[in-house]
C-alpha atoms as a PDB file:
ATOM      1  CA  UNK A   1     -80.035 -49.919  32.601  1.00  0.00           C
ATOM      2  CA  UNK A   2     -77.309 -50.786  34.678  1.00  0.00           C
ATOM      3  CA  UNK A   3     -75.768 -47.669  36.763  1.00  0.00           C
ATOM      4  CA  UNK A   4     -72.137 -47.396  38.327  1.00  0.00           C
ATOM      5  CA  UNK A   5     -72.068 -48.547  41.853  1.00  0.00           C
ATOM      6  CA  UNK A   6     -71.396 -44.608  42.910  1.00  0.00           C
ATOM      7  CA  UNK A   7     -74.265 -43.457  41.175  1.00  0.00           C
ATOM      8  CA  UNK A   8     -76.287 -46.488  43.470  1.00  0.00           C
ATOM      9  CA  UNK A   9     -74.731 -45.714  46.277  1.00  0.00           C
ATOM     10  CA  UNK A  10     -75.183 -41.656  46.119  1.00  0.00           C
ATOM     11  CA  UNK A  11     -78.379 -40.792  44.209  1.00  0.00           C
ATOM     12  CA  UNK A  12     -78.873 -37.512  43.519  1.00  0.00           C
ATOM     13  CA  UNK A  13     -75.987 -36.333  45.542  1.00  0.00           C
ATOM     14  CA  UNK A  14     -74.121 -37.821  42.736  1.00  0.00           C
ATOM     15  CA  UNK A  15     -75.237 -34.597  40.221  1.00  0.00           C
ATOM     16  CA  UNK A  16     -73.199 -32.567  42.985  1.00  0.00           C
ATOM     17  CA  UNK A  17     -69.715 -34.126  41.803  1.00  0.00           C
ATOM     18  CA  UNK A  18     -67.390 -32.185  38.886  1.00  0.00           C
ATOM     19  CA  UNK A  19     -67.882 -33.440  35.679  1.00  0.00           C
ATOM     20  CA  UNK A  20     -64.937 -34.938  35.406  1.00  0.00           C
ATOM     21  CA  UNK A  21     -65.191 -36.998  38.891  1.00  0.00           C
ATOM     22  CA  UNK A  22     -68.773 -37.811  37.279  1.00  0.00           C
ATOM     23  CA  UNK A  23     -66.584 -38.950  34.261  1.00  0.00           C
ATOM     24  CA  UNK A  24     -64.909 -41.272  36.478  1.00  0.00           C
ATOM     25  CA  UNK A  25     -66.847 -42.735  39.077  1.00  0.00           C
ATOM     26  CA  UNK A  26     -69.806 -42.933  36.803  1.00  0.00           C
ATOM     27  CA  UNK A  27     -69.012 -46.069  34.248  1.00  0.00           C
ATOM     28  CA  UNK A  28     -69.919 -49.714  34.901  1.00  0.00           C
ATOM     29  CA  UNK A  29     -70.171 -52.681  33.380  1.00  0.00           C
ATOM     30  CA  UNK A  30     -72.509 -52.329  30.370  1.00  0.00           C
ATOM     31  CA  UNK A  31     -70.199 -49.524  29.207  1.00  0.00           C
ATOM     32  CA  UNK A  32     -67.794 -51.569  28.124  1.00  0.00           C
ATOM     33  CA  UNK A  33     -64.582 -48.838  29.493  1.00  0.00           C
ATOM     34  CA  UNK A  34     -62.128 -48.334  32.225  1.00  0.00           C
ATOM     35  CA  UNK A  35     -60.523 -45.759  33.645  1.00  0.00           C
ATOM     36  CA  UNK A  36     -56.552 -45.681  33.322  1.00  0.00           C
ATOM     37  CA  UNK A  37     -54.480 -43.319  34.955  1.00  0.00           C
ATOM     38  CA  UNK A  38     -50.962 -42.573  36.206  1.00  0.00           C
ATOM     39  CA  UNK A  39     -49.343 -39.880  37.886  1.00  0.00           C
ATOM     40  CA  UNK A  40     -47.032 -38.806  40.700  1.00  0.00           C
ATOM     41  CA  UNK A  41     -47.234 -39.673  44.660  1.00  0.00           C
ATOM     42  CA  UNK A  42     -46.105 -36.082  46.383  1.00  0.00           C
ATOM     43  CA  UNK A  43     -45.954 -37.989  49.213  1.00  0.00           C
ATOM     44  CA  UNK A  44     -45.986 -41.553  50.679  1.00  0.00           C
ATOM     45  CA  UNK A  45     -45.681 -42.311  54.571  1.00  0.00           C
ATOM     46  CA  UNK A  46     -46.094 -44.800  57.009  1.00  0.00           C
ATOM     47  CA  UNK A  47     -45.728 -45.696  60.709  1.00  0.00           C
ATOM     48  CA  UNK A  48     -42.605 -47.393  61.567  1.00  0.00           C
ATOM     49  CA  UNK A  49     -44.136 -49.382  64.148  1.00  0.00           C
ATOM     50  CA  UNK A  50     -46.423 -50.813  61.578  1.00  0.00           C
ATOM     51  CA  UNK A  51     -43.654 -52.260  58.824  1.00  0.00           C
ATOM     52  CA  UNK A  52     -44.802 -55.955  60.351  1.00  0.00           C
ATOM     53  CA  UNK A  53     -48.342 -55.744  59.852  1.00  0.00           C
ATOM     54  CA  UNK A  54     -48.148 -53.619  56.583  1.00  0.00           C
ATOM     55  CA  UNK A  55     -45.632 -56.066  55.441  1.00  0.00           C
ATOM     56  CA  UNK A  56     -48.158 -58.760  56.458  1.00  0.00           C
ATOM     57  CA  UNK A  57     -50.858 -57.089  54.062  1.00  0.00           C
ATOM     58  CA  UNK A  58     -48.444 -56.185  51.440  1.00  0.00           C
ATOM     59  CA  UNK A  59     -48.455 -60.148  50.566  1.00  0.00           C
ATOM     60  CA  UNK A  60     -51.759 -59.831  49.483  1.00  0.00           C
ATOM     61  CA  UNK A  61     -51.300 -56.068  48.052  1.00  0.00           C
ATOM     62  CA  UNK A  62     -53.056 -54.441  50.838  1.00  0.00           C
ATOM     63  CA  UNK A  63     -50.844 -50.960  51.804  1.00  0.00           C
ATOM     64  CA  UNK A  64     -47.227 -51.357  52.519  1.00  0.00           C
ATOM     65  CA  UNK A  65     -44.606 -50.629  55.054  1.00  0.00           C
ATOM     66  CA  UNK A  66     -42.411 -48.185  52.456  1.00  0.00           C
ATOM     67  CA  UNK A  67     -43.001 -44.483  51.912  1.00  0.00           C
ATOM     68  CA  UNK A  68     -40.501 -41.858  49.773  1.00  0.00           C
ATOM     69  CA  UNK A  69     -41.573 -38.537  48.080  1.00  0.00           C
ATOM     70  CA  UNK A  70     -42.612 -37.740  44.225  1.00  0.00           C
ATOM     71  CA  UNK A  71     -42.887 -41.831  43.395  1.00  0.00           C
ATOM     72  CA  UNK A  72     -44.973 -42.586  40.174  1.00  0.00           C
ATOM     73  CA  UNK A  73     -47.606 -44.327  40.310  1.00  0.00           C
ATOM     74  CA  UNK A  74     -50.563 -46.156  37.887  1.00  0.00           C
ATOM     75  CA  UNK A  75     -53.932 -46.515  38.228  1.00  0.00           C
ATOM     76  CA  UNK A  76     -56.103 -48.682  36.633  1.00  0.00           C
ATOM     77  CA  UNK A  77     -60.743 -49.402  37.339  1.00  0.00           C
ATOM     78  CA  UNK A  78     -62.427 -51.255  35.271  1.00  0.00           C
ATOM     79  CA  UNK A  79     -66.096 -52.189  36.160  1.00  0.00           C
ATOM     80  CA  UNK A  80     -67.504 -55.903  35.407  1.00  0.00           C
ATOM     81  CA  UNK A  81     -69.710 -58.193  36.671  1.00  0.00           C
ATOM     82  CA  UNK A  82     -68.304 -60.918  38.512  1.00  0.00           C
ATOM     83  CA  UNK A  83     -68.860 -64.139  39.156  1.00  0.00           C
ATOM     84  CA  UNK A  84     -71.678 -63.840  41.292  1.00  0.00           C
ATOM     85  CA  UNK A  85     -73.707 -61.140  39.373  1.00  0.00           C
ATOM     86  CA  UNK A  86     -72.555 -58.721  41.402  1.00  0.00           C
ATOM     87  CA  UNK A  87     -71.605 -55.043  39.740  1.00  0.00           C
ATOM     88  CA  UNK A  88     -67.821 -54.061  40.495  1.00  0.00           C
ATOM     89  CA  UNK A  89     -65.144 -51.506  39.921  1.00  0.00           C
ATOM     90  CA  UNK A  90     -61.477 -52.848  40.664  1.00  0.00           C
ATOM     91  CA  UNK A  91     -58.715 -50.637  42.118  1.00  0.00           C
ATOM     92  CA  UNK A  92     -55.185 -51.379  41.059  1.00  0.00           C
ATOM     93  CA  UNK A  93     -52.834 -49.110  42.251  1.00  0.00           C
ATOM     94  CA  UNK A  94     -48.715 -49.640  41.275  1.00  0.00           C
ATOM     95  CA  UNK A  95     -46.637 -47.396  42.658  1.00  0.00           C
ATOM     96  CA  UNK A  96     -42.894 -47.362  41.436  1.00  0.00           C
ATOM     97  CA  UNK A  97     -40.040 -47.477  44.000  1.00  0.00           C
ATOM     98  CA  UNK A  98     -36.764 -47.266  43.029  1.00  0.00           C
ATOM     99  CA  UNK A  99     -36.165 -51.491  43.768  1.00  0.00           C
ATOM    100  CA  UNK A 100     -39.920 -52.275  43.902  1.00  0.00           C
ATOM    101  CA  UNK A 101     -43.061 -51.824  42.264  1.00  0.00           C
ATOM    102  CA  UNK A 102     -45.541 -51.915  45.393  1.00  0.00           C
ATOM    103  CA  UNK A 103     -49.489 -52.729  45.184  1.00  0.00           C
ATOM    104  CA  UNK A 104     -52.454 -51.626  46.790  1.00  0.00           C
ATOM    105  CA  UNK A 105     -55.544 -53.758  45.104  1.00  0.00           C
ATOM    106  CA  UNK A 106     -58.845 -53.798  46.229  1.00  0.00           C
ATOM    107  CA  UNK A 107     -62.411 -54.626  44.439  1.00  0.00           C
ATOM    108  CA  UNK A 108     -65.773 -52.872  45.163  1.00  0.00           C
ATOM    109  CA  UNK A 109     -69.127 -54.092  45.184  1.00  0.00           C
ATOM    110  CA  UNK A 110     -72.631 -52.187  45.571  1.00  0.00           C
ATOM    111  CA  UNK A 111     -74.171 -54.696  48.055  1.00  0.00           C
ATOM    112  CA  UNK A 112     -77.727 -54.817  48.267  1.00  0.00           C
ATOM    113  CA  UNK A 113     -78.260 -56.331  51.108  1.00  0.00           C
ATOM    114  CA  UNK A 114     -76.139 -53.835  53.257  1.00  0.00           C
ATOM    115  CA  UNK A 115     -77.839 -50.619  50.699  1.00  0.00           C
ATOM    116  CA  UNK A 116     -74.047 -49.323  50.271  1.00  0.00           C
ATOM    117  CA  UNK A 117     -70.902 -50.174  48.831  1.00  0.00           C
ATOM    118  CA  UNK A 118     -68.455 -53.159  50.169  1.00  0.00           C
ATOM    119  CA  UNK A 119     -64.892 -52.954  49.762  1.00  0.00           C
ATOM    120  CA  UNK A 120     -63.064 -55.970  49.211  1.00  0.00           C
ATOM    121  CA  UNK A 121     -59.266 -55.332  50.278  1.00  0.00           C
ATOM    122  CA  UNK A 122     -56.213 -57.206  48.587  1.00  0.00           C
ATOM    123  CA  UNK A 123     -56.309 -60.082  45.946  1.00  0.00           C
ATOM    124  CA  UNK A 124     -58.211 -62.614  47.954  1.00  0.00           C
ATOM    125  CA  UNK A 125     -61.481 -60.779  49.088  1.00  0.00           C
ATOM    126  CA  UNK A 126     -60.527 -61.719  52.539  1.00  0.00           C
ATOM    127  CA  UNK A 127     -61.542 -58.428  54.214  1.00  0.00           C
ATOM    128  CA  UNK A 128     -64.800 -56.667  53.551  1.00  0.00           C
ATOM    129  CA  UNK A 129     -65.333 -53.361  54.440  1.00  0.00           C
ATOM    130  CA  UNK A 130     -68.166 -51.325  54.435  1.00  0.00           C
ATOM    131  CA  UNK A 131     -67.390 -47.561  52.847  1.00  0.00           C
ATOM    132  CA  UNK A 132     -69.720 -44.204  53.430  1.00  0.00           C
ATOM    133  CA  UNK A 133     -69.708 -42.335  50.273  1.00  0.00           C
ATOM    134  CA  UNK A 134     -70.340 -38.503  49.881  1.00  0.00           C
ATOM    135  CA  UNK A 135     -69.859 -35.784  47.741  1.00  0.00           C
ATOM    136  CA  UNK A 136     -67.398 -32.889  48.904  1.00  0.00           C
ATOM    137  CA  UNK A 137     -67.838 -29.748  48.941  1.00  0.00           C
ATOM    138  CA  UNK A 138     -65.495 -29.172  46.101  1.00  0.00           C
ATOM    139  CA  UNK A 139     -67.279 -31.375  43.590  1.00  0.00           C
ATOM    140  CA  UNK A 140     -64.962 -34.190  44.864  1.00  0.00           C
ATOM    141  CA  UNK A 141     -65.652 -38.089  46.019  1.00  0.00           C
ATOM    142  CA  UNK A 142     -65.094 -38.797  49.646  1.00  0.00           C
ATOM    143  CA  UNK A 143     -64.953 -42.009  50.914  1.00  0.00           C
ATOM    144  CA  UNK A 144     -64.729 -43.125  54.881  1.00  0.00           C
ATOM    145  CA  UNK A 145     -64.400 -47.060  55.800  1.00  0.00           C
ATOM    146  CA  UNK A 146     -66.355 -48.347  58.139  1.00  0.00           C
ATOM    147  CA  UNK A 147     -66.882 -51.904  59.712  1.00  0.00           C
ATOM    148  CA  UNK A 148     -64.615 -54.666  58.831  1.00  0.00           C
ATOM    149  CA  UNK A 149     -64.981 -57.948  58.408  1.00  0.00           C
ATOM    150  CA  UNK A 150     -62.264 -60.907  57.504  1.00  0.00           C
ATOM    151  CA  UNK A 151     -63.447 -64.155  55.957  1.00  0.00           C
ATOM    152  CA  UNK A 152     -61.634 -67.089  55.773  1.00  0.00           C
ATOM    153  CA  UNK A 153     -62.955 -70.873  55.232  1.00  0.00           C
ATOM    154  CA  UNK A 154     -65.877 -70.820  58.169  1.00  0.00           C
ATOM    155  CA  UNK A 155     -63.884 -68.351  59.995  1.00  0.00           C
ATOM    156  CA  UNK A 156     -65.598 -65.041  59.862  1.00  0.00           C
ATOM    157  CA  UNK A 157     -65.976 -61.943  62.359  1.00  0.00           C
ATOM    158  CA  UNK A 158     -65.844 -58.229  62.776  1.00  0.00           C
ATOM    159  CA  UNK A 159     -62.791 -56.635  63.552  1.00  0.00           C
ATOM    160  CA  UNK A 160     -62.765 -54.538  67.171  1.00  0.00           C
ATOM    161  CA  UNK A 161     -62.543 -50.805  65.914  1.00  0.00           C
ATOM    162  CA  UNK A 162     -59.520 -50.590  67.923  1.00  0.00           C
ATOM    163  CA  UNK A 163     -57.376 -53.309  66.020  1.00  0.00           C
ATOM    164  CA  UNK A 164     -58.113 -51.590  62.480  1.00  0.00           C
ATOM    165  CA  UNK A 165     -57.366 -48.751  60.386  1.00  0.00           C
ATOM    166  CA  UNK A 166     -60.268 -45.980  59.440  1.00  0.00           C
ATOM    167  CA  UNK A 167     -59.300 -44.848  55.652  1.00  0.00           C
ATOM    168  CA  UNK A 168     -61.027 -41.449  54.692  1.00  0.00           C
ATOM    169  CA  UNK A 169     -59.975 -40.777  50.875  1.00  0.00           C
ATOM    170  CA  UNK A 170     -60.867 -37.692  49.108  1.00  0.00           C
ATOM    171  CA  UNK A 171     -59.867 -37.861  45.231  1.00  0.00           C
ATOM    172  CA  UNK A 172     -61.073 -34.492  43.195  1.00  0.00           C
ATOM    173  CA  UNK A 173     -60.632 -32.569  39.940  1.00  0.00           C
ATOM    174  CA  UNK A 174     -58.453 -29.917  40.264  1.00  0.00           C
ATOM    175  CA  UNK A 175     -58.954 -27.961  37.239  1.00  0.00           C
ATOM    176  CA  UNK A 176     -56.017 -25.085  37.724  1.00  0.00           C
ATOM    177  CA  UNK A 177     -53.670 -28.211  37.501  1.00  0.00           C
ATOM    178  CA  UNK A 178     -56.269 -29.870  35.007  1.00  0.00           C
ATOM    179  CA  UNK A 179     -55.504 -33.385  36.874  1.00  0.00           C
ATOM    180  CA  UNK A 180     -57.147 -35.581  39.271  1.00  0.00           C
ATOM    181  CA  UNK A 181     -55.856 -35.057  43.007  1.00  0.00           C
ATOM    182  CA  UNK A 182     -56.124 -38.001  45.748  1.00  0.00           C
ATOM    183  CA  UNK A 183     -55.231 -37.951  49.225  1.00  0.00           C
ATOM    184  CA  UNK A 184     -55.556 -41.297  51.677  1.00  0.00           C
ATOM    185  CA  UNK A 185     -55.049 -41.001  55.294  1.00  0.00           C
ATOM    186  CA  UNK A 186     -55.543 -44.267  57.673  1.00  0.00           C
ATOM    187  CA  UNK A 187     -55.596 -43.800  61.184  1.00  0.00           C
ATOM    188  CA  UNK A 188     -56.373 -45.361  64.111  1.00  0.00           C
ATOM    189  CA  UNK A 189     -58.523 -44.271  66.933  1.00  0.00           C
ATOM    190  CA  UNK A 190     -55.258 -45.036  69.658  1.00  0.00           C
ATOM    191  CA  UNK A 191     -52.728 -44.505  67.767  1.00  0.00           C
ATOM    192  CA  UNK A 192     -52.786 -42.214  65.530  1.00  0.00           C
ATOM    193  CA  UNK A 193     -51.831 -42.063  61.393  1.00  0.00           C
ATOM    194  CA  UNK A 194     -50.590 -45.311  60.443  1.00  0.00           C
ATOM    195  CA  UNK A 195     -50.387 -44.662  56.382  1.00  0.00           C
ATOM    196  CA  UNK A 196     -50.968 -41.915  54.448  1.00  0.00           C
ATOM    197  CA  UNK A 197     -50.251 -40.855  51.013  1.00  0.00           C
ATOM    198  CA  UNK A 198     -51.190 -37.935  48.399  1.00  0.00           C
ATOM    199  CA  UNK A 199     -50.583 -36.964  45.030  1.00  0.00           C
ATOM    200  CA  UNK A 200     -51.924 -36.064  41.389  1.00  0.00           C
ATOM    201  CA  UNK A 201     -53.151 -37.687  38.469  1.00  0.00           C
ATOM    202  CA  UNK A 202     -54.272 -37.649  34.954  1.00  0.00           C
ATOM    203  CA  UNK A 203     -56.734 -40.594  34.023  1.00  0.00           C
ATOM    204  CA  UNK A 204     -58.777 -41.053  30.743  1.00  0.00           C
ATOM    205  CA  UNK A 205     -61.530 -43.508  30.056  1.00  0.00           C
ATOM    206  CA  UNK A 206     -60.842 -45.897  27.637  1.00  0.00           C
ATOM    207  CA  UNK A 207     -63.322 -48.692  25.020  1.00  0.00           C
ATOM    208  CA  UNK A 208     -62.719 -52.411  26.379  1.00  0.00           C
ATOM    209  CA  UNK A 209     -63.975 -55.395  25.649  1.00  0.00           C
ATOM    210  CA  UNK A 210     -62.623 -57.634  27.968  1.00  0.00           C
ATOM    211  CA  UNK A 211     -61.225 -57.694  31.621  1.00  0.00           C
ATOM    212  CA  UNK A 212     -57.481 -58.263  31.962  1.00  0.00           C
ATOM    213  CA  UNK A 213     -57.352 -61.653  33.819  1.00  0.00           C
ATOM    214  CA  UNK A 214     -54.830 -60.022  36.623  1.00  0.00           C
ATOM    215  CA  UNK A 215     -56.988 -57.430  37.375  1.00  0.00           C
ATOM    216  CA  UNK A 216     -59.693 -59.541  38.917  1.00  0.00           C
ATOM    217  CA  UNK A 217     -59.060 -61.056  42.685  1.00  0.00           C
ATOM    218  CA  UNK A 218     -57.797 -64.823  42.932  1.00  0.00           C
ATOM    219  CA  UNK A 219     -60.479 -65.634  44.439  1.00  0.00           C
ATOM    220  CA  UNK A 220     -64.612 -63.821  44.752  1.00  0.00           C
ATOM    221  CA  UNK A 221     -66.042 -63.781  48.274  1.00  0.00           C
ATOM    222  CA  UNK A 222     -69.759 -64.542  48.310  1.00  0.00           C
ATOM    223  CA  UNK A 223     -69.872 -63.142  52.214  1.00  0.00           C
ATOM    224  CA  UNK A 224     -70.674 -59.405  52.368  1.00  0.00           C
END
């Protein structure tokens, strides 16, 4: 029986999330669904000094150097096994600007060898990072990135902690407003909040039969 890469990656502590958040983070690949949301940004922000480097990323739908307030937005997982065997839930987030629809993909794997989850950013699987996954203490899923790691060709290191961005994400089930709630806040350690965003959601699994072709990465990273 093939489990969802939260329920690997958690264990027990996984009984500890709502029902709904169970709902969600608890499909994968043999159950033939995905999770499809949409719903409204409150809030998007970013760190002017960091347009050129978010605007570097945003080529390969990693963040982006544009913020506003109430912005729709869609959100789409679906769980498959890729190309290497590996189990994986894909994150494609769309959010709607009034001239743009911006991106913010990623693809997550439960690695084996590193007993926790890998988080492939962007459409190329060209940075890995390693995520710490807990349950919060209001039945929500939080998740804090650790190490990362860019591939390219037979180029590969760790980034110094001081060149990157730690994301901790909390999404929950607020069941007064009977949606999902998400907030995202990446900092760094000199310089403070470099993106942030929050905002609400309503998200239903759905049957599915096959993966979308765009929704997988361009290209699948064997390095973990």
């Amino acid at each position: 029986m093939t489990r969802s890469i939260y329920e690997q990656v958690l264990g027990p502590e996984f009984e500890n999330l709502h029902p709904r958040i169970q709902e969600r983070f608890g499909f994968s690949s043999k159950d033939q669904a995905a999770s499809i949301g949409q719903g409204v940004m409150d809030r998007i922000w970013f760190a002017k000094w960091a347009a050129l480097p978010l605007a570097i990323g945003a080529a390969r739908h990693i963040m982006f150097p544009q913020g506003g307030s109430q912005i729709p937005f869609t959100i789409e997982n679906y769980a498959y096994k890729d190309g290497l065997g590996r189990e994986t839930v894909t994150w494609i987030r769309k959010f709607q600007f009034k001239r743009a629809v911006r991106h913010f993909d990623a693809t997550m794997i439960y690695s084996s060898e590193r007993q926790r989850i890998v988080d492939y950013l962007g459409t190329k699987q060209h940075l890995a990072v390693d995520l710490d996954i807990t349950a919060a203490s209001n039945g929500g899923i939080r998740i804090r990135s650790g190490d990362q790691r860019f591939y390219e060709g037979l180029i590969q290191f760790t980034w110094p902690s001081p060149l990157t961005g730690t994301a901790d994400v909390t999404e929950w089930y607020d069941e007064e407003m009977e949606k999902f709630r998400i907030c995202v806040h990446v900092s760094n350690p000199l310089v403070g909040t470099i993106f942030h965003y929050e905002g609400s959601f309503e998200a239903q699994l759905v049957p599915l039969k096959l993966i979308p072709a765009d929704a997988k990465p361009l290209r699948e990273e064997t390095r973990e």
